[in-house]
Protein backbone atom coordinates (compact mmCIF):
# COMPACT_ATOMS: atom_id res chain seq x y z
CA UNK A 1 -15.63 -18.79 1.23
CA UNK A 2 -13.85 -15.61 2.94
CA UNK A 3 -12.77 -12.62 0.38
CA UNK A 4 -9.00 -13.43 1.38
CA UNK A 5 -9.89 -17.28 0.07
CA UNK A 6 -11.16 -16.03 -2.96
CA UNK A 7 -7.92 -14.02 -3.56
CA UNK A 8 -5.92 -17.23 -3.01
CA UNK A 9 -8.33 -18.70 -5.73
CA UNK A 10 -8.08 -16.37 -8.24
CA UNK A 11 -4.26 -16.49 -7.78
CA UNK A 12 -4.42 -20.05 -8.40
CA UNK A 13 -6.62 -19.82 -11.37
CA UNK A 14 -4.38 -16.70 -12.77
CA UNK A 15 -1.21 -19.58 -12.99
CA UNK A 16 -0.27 -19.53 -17.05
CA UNK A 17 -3.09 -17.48 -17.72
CA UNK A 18 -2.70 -13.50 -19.33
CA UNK A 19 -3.42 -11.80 -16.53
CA UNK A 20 -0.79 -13.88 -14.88
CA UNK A 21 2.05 -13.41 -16.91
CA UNK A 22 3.32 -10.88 -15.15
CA UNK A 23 2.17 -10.96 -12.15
CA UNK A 24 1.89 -14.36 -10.49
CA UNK A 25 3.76 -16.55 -13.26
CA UNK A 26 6.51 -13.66 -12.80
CA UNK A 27 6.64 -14.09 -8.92
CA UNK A 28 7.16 -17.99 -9.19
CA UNK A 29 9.61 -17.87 -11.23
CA UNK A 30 11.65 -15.03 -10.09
CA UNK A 31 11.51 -16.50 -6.27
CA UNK A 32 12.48 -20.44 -7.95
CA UNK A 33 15.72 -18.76 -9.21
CA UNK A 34 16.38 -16.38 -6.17
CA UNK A 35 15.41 -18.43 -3.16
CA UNK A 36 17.69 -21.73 -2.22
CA UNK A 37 16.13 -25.43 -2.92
CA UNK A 38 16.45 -25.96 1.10
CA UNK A 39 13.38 -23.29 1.15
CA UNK A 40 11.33 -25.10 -1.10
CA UNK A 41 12.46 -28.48 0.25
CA UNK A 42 11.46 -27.33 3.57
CA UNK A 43 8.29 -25.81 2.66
CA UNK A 44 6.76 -27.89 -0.01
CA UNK A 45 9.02 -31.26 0.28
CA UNK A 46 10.72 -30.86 -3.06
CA UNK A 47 13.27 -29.05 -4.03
CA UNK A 48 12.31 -27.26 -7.42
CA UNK A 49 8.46 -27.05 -6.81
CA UNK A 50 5.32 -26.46 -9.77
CA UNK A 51 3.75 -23.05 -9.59
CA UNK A 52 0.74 -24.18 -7.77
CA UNK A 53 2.80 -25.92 -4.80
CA UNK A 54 4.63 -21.87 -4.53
CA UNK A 55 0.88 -20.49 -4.78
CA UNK A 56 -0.13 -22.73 -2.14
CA UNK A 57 2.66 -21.42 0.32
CA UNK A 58 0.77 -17.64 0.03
CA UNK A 59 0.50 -15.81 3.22
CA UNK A 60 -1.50 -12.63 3.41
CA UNK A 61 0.72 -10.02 4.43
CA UNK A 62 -1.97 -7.27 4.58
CA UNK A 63 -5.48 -6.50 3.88
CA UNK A 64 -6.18 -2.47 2.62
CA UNK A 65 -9.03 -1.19 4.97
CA UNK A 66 -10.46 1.17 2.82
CA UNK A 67 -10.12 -0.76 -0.50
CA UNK A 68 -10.86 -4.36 -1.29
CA UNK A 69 -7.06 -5.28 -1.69
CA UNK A 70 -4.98 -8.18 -0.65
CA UNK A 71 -0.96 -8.45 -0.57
CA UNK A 72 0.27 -12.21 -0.57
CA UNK A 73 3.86 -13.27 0.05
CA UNK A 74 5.58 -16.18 1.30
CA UNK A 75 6.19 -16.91 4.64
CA UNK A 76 9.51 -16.78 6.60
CA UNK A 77 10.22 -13.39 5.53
CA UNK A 78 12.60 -14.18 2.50
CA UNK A 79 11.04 -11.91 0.32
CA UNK A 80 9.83 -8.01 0.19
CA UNK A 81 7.84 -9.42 -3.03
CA UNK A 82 4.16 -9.74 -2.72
CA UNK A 83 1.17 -10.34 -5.19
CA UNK A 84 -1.67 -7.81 -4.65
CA UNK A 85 -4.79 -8.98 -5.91
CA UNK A 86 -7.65 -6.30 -6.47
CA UNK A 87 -11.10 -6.65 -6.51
CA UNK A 88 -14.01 -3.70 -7.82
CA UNK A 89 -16.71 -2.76 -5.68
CA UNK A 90 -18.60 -5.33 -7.31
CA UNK A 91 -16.41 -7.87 -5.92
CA UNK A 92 -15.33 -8.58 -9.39
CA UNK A 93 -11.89 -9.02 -10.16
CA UNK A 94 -9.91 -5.90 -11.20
CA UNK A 95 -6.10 -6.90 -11.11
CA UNK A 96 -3.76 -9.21 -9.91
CA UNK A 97 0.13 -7.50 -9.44
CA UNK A 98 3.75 -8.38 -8.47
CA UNK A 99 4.55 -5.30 -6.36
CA UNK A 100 7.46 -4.61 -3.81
């Protein structure tokens, strides 16, 4: 499994979870209410999708070089939102974020 598919799978596992309230819980729900049901029809085939079907639409956006950080987003560029997901240099998993 890649680093950047591990990110994806701790975002996943994060859904309803503390260190998700605010972060990945926050993005789905914010981007369900800002972001028109032809998006999500298009994209996932229903119109008001679950939190894992948005999770599953993740795009990395970028990768910091010098740090072992990921930024996620959604694809089609209707959203400056991302969720950065940090890792120690362990490879353990420090933070998960909603940033801008």
């Amino acid at each position: 499994m890649s680093n950047e598919q591990k990110a994806l799978l701790d975002i996943k596992k994060s859904i309803g979870t503390e260190i998700g309230e605010y972060s990945v819980d926050e993005f789905v729900s914010h981007h369900l209410e800002e972001i028109p049901a032809t998006y999500w029809k298009a994209n996932t085939g229903v119109e008001t999708p679950t939190a894992s079907q948005v999770v599953d639409l993740l795009v990395l956006r970028s990768k910091w070089d010098d740090e072992e950080v990921y930024d996620f987003t959604l694809p089609g560029d209707v959203t400056d939102y991302v969720i950065c997901v940090k890792y120690d240099e362990n490879g353990e998993l420090e933070d998960i974020d909603m940033e801008s």
